[in-house]
PDB file of N, CA and C in Angstrom:
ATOM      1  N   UNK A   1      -1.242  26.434  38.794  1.00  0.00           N
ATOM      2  CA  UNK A   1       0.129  26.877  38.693  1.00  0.00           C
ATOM      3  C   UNK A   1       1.099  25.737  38.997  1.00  0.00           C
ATOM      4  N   UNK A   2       0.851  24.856  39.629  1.00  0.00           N
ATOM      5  CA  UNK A   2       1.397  23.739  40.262  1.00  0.00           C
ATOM      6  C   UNK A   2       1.561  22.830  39.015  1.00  0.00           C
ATOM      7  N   UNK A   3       0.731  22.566  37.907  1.00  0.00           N
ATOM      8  CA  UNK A   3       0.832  21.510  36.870  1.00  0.00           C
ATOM      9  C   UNK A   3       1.958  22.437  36.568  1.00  0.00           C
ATOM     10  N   UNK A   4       2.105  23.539  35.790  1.00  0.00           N
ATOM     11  CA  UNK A   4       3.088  24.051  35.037  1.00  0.00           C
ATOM     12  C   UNK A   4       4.662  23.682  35.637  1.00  0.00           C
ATOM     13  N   UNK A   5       4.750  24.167  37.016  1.00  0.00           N
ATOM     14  CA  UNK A   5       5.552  24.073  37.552  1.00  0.00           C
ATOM     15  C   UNK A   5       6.488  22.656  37.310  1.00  0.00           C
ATOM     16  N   UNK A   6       5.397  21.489  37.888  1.00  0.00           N
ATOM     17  CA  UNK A   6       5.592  20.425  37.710  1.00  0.00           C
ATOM     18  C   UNK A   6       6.257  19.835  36.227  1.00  0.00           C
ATOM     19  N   UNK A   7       5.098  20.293  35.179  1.00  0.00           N
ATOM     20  CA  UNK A   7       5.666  19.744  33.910  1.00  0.00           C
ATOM     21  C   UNK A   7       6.613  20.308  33.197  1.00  0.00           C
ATOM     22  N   UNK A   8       7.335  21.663  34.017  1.00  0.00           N
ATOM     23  CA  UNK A   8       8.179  21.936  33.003  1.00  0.00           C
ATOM     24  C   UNK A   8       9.462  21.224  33.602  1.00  0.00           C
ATOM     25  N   UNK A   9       9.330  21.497  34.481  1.00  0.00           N
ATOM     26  CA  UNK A   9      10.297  20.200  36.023  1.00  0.00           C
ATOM     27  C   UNK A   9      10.746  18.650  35.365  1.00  0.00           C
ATOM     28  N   UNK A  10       9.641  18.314  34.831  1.00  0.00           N
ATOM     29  CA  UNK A  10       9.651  16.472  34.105  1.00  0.00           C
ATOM     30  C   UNK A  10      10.186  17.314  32.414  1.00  0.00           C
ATOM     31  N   UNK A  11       9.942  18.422  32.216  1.00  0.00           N
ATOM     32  CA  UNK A  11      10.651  18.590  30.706  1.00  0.00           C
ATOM     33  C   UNK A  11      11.891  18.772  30.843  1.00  0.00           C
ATOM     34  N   UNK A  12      12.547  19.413  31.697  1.00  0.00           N
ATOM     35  CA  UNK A  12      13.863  19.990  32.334  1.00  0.00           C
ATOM     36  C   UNK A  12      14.726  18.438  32.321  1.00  0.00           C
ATOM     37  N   UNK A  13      14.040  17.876  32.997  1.00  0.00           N
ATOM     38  CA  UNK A  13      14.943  16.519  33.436  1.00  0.00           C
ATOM     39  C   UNK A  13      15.081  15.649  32.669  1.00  0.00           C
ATOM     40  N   UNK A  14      13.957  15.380  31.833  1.00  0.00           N
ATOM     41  CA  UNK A  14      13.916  14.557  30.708  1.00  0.00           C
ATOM     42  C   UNK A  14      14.893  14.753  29.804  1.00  0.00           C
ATOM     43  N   UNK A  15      15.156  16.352  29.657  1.00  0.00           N
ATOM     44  CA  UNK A  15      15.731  16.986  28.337  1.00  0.00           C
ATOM     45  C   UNK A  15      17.411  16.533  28.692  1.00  0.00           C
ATOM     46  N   UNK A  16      17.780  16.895  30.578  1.00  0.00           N
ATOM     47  CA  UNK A  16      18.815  16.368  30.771  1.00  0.00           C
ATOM     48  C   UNK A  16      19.337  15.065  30.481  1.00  0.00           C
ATOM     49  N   UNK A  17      18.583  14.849  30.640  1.00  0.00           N
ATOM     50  CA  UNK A  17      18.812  12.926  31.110  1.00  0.00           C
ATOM     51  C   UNK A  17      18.801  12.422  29.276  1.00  0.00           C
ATOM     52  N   UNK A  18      18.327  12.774  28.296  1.00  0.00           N
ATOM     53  CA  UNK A  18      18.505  12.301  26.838  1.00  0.00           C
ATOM     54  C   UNK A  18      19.616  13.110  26.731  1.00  0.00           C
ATOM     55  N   UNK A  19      20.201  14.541  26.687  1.00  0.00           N
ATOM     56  CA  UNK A  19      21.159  15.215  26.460  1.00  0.00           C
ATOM     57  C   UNK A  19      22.526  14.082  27.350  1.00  0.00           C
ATOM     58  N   UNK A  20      22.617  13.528  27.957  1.00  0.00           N
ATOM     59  CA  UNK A  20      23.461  12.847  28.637  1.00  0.00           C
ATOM     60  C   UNK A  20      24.048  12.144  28.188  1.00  0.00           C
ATOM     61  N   UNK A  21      22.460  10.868  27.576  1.00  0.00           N
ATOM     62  CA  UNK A  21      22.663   9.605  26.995  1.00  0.00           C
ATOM     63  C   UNK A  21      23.460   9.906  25.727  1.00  0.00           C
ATOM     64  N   UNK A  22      23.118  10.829  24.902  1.00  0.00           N
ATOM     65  CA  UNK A  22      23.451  11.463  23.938  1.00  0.00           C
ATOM     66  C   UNK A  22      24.902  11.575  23.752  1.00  0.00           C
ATOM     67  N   UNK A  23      25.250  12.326  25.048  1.00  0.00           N
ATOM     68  CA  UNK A  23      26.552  12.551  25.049  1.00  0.00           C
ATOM     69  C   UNK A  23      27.526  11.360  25.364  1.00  0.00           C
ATOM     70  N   UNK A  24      27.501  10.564  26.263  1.00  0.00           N
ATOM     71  CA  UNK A  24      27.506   9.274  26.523  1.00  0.00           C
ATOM     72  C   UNK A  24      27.701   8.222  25.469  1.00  0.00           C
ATOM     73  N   UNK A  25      27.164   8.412  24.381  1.00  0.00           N
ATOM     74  CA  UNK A  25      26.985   7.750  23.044  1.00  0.00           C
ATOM     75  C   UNK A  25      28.121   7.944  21.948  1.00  0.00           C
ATOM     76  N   UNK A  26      27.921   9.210  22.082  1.00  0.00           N
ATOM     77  CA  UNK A  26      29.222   9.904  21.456  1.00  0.00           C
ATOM     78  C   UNK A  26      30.393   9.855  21.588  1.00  0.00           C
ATOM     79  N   UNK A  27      30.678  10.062  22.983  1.00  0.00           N
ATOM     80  CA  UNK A  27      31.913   9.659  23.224  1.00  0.00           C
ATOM     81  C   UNK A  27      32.365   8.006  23.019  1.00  0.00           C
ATOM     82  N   UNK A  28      31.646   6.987  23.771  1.00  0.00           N
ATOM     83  CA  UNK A  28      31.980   5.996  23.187  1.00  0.00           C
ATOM     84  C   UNK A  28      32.237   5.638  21.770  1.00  0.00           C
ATOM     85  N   UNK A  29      31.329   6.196  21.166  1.00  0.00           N
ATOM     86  CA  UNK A  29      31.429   5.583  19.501  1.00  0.00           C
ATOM     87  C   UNK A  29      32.659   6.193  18.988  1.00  0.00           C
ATOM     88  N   UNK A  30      32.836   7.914  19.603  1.00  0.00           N
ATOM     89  CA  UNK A  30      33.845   8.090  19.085  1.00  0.00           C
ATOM     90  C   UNK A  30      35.153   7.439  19.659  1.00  0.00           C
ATOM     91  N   UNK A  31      35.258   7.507  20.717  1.00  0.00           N
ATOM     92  CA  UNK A  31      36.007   6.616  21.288  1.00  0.00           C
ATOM     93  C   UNK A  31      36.904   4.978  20.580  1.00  0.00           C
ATOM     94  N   UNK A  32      35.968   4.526  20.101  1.00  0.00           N
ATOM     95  CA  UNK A  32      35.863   3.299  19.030  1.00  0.00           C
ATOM     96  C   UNK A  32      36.420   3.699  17.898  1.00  0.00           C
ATOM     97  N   UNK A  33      35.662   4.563  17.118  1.00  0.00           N
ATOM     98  CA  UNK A  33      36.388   5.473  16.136  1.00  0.00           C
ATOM     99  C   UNK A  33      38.008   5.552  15.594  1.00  0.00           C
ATOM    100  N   UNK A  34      38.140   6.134  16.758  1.00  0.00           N
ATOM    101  CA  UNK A  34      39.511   6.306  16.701  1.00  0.00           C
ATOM    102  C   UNK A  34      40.353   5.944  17.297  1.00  0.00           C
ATOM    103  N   UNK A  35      40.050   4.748  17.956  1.00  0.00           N
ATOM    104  CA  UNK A  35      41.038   3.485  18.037  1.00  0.00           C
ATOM    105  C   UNK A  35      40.934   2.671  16.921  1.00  0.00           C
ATOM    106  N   UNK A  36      39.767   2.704  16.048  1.00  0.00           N
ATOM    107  CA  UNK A  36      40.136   1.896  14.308  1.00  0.00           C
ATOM    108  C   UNK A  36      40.483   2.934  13.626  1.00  0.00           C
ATOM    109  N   UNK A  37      40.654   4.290  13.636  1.00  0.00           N
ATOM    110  CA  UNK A  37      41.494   4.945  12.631  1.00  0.00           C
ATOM    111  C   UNK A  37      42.893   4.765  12.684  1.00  0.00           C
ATOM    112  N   UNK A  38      43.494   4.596  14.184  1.00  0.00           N
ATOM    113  CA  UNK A  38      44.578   4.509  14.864  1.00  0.00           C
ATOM    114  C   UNK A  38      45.027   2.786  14.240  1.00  0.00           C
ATOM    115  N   UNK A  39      44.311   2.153  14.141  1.00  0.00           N
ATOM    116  CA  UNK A  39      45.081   1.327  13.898  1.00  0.00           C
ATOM    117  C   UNK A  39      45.392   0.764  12.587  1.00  0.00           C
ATOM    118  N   UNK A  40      44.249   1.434  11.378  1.00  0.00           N
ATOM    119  CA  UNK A  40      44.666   1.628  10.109  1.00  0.00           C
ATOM    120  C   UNK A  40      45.405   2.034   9.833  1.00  0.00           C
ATOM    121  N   UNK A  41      45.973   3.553  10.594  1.00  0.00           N
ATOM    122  CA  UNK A  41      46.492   4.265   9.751  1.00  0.00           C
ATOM    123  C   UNK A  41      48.310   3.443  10.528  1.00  0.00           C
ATOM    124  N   UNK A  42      48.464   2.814  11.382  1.00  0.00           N
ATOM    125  CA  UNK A  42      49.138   2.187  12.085  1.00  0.00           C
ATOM    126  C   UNK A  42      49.668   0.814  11.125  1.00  0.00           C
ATOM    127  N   UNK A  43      48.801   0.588  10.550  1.00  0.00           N
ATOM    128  CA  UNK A  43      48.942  -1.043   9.507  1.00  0.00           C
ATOM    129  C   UNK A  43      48.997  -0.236   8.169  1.00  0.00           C
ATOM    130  N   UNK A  44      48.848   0.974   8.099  1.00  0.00           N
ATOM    131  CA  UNK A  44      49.102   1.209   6.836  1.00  0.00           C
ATOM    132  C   UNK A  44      50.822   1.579   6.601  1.00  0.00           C
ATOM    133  N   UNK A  45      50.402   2.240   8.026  1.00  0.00           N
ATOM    134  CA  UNK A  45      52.382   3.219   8.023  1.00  0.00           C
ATOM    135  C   UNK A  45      53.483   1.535   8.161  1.00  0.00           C
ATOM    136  N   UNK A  46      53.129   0.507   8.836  1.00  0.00           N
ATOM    137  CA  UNK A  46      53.973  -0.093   8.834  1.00  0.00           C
ATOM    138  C   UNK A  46      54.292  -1.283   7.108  1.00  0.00           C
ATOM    139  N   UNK A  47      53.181  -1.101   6.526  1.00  0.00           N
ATOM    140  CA  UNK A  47      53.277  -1.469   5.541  1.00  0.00           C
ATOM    141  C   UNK A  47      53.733  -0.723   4.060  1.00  0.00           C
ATOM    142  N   UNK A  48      54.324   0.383   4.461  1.00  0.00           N
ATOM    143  CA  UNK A  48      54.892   1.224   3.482  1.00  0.00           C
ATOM    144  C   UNK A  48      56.431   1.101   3.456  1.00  0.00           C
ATOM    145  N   UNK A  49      56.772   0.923   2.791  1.00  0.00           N
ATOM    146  CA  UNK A  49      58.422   0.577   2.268  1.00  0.00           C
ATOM    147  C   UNK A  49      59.115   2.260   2.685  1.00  0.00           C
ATOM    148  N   UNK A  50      60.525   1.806   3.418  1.00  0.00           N
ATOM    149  CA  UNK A  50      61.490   2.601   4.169  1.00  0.00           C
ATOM    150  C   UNK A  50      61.577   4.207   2.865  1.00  0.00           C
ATOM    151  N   UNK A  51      61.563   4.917   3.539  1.00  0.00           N
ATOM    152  CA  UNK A  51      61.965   6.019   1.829  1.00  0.00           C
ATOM    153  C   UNK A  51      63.548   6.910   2.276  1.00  0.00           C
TER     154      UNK A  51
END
């Protein structure tokens, strides 16, 4: 009963600990993201003639 216990314990944590990195990932990239959308759309607006 003790293995089970144990290995679902190392599945639990494992599952946390990639769900993290995961998230972690995401946010940065998105993060990145949309500071280069921000600044396209920033070089685009200033390059459009007055209307």
């Amino acid at each position: 009963m003790m293995f089970w216990i144990a290995l679902w314990k190392g599945v639990l944590i494992l599952t946390v600990g990639v769900y993290a990195l995961i998230a972690l990932w995401v946010t940065v990239q998105g993060a990145f993201d949309i500071r280069s959308m921000l600044a396209d759309l920033r070089a685009r607006h200033e390059g459009e003639p007055d209307a």
